[in-house]
N, C-alpha and C. Protein backbone atom coordinates (compact mmCIF):
# COMPACT_ATOMS: atom_id res chain seq x y z
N UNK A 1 225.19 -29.33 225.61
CA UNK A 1 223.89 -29.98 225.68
C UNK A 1 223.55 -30.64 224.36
N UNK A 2 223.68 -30.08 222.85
CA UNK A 2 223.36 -30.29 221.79
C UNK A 2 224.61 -31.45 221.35
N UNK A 3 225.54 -31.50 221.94
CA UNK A 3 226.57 -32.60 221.90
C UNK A 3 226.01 -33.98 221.94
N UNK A 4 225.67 -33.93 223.67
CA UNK A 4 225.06 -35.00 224.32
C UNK A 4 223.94 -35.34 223.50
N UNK A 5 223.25 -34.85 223.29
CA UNK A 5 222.06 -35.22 222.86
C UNK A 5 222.22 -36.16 221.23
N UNK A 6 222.94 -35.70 220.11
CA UNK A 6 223.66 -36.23 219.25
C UNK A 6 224.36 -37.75 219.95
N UNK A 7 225.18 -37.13 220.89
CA UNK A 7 225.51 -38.56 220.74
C UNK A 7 225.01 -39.71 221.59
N UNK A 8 224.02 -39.30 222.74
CA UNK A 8 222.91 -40.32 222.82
C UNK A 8 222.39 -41.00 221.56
N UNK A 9 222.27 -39.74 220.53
CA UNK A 9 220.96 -40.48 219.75
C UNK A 9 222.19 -41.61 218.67
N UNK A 10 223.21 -41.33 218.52
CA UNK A 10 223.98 -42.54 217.48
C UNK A 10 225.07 -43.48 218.30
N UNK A 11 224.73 -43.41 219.89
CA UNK A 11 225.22 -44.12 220.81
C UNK A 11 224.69 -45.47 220.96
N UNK A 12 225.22 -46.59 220.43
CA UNK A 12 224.43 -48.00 220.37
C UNK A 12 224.23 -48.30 221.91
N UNK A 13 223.84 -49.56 222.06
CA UNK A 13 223.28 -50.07 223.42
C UNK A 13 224.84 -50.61 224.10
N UNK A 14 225.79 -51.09 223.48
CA UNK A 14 226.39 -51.60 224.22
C UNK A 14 227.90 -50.15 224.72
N UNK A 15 227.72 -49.17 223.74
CA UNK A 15 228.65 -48.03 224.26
C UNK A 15 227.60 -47.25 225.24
N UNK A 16 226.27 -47.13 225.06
CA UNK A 16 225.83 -47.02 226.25
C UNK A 16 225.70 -47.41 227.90
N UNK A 17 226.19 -48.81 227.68
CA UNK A 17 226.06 -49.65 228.95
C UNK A 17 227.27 -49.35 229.38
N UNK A 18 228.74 -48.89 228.64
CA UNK A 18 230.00 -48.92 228.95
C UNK A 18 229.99 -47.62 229.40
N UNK A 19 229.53 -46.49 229.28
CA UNK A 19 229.50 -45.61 229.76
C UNK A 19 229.04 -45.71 230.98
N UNK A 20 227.60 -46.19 231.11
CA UNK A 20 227.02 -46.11 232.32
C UNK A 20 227.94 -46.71 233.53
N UNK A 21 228.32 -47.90 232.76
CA UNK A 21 229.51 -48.76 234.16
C UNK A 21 230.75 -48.00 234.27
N UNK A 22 231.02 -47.28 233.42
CA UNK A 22 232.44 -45.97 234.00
C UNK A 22 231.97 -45.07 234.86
N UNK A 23 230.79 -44.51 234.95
CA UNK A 23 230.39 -43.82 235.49
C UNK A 23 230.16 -44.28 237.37
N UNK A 24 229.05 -45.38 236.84
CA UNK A 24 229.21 -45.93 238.64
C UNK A 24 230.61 -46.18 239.10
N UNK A 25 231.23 -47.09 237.74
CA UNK A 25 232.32 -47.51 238.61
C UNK A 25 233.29 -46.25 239.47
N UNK A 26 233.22 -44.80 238.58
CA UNK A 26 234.01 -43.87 239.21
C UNK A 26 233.18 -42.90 240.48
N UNK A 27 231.92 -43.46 240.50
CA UNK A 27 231.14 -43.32 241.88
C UNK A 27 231.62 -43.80 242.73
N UNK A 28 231.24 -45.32 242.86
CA UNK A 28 231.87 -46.22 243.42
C UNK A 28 233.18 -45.68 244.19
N UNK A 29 234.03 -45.43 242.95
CA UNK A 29 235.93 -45.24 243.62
C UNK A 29 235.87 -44.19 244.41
N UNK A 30 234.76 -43.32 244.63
CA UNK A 30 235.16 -42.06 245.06
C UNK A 30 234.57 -42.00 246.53
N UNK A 31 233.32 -43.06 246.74
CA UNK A 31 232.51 -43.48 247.56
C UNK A 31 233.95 -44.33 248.49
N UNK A 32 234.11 -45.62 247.74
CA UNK A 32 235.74 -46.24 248.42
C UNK A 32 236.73 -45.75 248.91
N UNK A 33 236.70 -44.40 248.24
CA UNK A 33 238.39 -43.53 248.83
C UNK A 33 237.65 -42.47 250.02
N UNK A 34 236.99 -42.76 250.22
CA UNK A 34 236.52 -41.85 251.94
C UNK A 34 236.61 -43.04 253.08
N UNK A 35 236.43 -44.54 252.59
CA UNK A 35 236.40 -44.82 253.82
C UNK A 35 237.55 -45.04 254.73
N UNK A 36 238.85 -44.83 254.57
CA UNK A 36 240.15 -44.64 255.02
C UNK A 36 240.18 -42.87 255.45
N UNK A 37 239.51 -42.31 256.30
CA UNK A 37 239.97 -41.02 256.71
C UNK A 37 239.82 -39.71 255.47
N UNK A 38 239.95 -38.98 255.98
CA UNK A 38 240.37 -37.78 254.83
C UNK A 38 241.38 -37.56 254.19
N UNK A 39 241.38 -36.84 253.41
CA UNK A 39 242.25 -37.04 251.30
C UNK A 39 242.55 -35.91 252.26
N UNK A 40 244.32 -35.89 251.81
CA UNK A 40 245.25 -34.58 251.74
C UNK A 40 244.27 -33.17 250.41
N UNK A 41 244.65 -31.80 250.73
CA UNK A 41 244.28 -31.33 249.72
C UNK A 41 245.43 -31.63 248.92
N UNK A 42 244.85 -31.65 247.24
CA UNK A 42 245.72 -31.82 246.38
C UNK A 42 245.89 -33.37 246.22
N UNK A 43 245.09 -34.34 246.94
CA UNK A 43 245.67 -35.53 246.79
C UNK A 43 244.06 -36.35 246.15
N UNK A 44 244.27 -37.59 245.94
CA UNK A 44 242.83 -38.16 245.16
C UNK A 44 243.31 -39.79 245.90
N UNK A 45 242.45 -40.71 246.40
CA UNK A 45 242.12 -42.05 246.86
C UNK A 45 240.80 -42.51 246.49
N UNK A 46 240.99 -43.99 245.48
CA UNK A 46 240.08 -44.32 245.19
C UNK A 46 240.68 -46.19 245.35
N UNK A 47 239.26 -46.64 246.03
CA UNK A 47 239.38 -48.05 246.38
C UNK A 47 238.26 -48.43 245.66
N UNK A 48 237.76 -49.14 244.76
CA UNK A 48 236.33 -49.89 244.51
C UNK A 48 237.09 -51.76 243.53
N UNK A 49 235.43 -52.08 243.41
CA UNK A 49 235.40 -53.56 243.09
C UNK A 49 235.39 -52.75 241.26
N UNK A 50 236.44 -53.71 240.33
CA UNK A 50 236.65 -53.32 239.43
C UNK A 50 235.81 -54.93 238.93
N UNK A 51 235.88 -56.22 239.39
CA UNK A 51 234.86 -57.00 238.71
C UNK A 51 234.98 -58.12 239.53
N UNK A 52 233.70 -59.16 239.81
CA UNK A 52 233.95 -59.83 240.58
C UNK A 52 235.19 -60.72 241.29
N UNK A 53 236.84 -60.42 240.96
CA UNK A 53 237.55 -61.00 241.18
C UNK A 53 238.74 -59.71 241.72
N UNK A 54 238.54 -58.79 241.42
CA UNK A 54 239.49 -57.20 241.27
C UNK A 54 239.20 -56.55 242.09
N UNK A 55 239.76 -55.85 242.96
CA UNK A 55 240.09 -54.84 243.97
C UNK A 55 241.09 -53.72 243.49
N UNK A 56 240.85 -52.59 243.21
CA UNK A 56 241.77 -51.58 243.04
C UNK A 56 241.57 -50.44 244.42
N UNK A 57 243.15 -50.58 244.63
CA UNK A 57 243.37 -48.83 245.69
C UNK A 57 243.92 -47.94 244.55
N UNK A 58 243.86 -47.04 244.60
CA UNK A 58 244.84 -46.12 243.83
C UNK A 58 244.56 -44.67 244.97
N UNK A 59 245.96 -43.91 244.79
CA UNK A 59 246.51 -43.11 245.81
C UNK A 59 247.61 -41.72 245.75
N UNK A 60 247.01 -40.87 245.58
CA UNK A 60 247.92 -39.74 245.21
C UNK A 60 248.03 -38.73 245.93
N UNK A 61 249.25 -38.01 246.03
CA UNK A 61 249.52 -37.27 247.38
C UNK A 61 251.09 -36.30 247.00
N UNK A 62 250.68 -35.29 247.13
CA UNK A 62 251.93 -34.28 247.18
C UNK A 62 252.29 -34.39 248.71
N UNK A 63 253.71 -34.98 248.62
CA UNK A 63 254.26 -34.72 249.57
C UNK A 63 255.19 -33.18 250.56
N UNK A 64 255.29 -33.13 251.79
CA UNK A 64 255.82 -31.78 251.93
C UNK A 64 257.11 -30.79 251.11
N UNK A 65 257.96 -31.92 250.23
CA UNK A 65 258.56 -30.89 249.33
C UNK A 65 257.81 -30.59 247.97
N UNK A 66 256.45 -30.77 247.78
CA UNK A 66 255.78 -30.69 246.92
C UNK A 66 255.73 -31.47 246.01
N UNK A 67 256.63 -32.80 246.23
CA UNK A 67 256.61 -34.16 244.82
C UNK A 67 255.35 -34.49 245.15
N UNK A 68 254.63 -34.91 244.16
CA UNK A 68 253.72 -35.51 243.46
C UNK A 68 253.79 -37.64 243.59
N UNK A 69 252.88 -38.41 244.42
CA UNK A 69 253.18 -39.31 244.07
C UNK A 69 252.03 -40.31 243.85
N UNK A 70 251.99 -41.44 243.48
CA UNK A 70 250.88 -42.06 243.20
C UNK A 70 251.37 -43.96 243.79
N UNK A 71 250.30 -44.52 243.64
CA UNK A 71 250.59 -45.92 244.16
C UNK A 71 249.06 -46.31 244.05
N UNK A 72 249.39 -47.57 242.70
CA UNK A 72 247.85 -48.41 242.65
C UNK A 72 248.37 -49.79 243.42
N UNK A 73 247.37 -50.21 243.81
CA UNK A 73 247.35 -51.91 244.47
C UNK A 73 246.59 -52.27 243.75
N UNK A 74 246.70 -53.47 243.28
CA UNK A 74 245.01 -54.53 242.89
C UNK A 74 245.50 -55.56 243.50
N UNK A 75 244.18 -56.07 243.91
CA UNK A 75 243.82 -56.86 244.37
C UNK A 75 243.26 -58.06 244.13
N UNK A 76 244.01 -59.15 243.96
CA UNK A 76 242.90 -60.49 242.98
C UNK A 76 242.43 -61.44 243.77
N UNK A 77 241.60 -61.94 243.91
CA UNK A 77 240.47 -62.87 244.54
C UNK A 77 240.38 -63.87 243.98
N UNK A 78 241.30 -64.75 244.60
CA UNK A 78 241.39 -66.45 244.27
C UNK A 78 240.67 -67.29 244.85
N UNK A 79 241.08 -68.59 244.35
CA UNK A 79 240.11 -70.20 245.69
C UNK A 79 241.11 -69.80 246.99
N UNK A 80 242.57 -69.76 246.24
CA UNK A 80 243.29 -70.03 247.45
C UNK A 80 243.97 -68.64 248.33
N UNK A 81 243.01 -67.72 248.38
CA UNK A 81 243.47 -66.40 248.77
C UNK A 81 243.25 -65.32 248.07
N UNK A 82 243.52 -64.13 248.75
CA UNK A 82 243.64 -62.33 248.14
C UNK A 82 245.16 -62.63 247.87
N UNK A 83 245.15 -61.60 246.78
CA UNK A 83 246.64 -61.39 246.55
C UNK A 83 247.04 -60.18 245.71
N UNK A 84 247.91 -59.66 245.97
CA UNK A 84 248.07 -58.19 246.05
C UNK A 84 249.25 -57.77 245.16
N UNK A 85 249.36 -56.70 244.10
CA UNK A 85 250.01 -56.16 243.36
C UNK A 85 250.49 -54.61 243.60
N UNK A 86 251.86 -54.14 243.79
CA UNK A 86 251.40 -52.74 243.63
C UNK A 86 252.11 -51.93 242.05
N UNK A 87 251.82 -51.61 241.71
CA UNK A 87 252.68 -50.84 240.36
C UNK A 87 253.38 -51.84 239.70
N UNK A 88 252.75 -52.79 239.69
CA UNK A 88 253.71 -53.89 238.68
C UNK A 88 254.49 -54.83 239.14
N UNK A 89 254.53 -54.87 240.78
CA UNK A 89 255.25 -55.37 241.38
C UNK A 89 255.13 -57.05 241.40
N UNK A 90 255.43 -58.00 241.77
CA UNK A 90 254.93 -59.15 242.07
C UNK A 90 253.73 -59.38 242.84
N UNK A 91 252.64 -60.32 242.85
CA UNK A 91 251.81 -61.00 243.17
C UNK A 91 252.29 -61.19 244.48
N UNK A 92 252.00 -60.95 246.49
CA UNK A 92 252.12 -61.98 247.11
C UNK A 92 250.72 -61.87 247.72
N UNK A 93 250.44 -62.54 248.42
CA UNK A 93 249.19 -63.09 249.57
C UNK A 93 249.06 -62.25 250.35
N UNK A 94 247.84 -61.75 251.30
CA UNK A 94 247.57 -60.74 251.92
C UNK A 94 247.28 -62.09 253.10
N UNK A 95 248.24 -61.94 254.70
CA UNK A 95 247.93 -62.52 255.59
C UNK A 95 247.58 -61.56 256.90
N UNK A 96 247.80 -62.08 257.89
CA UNK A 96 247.14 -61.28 259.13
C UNK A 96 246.68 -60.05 259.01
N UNK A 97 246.89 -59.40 259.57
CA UNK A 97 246.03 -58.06 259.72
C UNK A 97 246.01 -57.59 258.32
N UNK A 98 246.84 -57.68 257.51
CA UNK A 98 246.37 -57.00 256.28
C UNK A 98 245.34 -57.52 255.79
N UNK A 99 244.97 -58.93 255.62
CA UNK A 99 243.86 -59.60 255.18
C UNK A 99 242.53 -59.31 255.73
N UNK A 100 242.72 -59.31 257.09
CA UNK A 100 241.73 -59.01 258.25
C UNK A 100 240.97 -57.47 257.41
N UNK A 101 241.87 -56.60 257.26
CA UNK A 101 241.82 -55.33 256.99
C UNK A 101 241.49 -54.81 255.75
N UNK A 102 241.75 -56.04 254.85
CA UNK A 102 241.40 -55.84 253.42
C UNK A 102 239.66 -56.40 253.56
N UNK A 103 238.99 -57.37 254.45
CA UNK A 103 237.65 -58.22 254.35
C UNK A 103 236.93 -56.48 255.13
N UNK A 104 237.77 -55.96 256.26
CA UNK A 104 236.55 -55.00 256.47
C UNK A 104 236.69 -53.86 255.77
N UNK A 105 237.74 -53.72 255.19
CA UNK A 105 237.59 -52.71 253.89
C UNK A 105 236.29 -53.10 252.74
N UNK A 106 236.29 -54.18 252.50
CA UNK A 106 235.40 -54.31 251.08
C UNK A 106 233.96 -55.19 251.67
N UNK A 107 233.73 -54.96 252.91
CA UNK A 107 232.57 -55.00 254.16
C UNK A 107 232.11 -53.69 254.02
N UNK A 108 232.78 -53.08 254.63
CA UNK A 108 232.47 -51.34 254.33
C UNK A 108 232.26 -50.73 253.08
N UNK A 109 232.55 -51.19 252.14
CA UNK A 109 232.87 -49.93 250.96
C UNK A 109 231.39 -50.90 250.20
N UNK A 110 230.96 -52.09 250.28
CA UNK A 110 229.71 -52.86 249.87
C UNK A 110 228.62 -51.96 251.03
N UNK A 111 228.66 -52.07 252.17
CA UNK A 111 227.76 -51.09 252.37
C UNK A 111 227.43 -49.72 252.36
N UNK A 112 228.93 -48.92 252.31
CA UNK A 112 228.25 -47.79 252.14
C UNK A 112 228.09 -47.47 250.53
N UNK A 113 228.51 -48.20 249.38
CA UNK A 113 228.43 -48.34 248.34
C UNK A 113 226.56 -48.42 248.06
N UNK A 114 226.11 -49.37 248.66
CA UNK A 114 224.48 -49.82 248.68
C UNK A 114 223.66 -48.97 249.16
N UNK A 115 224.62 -48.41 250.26
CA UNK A 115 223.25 -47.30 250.99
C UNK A 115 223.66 -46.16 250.27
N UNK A 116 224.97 -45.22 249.83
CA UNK A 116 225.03 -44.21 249.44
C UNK A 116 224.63 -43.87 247.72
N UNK A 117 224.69 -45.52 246.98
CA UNK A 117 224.41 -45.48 245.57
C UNK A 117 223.66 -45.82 245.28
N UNK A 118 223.31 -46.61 245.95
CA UNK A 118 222.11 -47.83 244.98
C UNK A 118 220.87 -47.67 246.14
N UNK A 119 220.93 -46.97 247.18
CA UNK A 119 219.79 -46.53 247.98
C UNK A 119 218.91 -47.69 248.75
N UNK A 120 220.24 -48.75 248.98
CA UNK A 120 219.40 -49.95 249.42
C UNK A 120 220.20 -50.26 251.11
N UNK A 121 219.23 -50.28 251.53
CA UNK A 121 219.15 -50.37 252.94
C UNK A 121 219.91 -51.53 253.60
């Protein structure tokens, strides 16, 4: 408690604001990784808007011999399309159903993002 309070008080305005946006933003991801079904135990899914142009999934999951695995996507938002990365992989285009599927993903995760965070109807 006596931590926090210290370092509120020699915390400038702009490491303040960066905090605050880590914070929603890891609301946000946690709000995003429910709307795909239920998390394995032991596993963590987080989808949110990282900035007006960015889409991140990220995805972790012990599998049944007990490996451990992970897999981020981002997502970039062009004139001429979504386009999709996973772990470093190449850039391609998100078409049919994945596209379809990526607009009601980030349909969904804007509203329940609004109604579950920001308390707006």
């Amino acid at each position: 408690m006596l931590s926090r309070l210290v370092t509120s008080v020699f915390e400038s305005a702009s490491e303040r604001r960066a905090r605050q946006y880590r914070t929603l933003i890891r609301r946000e991801a946690k709000i995003g990784g429910t709307l795909f079904g239920p998390i394995q135990p032991g596993g963590r899914r987080e989808f949110f808007c990282l900035d007006e142009y960015t889409w991140i999934w990220h995805e972790e999951w012990v599998d049944p011999n007990g490996t451990r695995h992970a897999v981020t996507t981002r997502y970039d938002v062009r004139e001429n399309g979504v386009f999709k990365a996973q772990d470093g992989q190449p850039y391609t285009p998100l078409i049919g159903d994945e596209a379809r599927h990526f607009l009601k993903a980030v349909q969904l995760y804007n509203k329940r993002v609004q109604a579950e965070l920001y308390h707006a109807a």
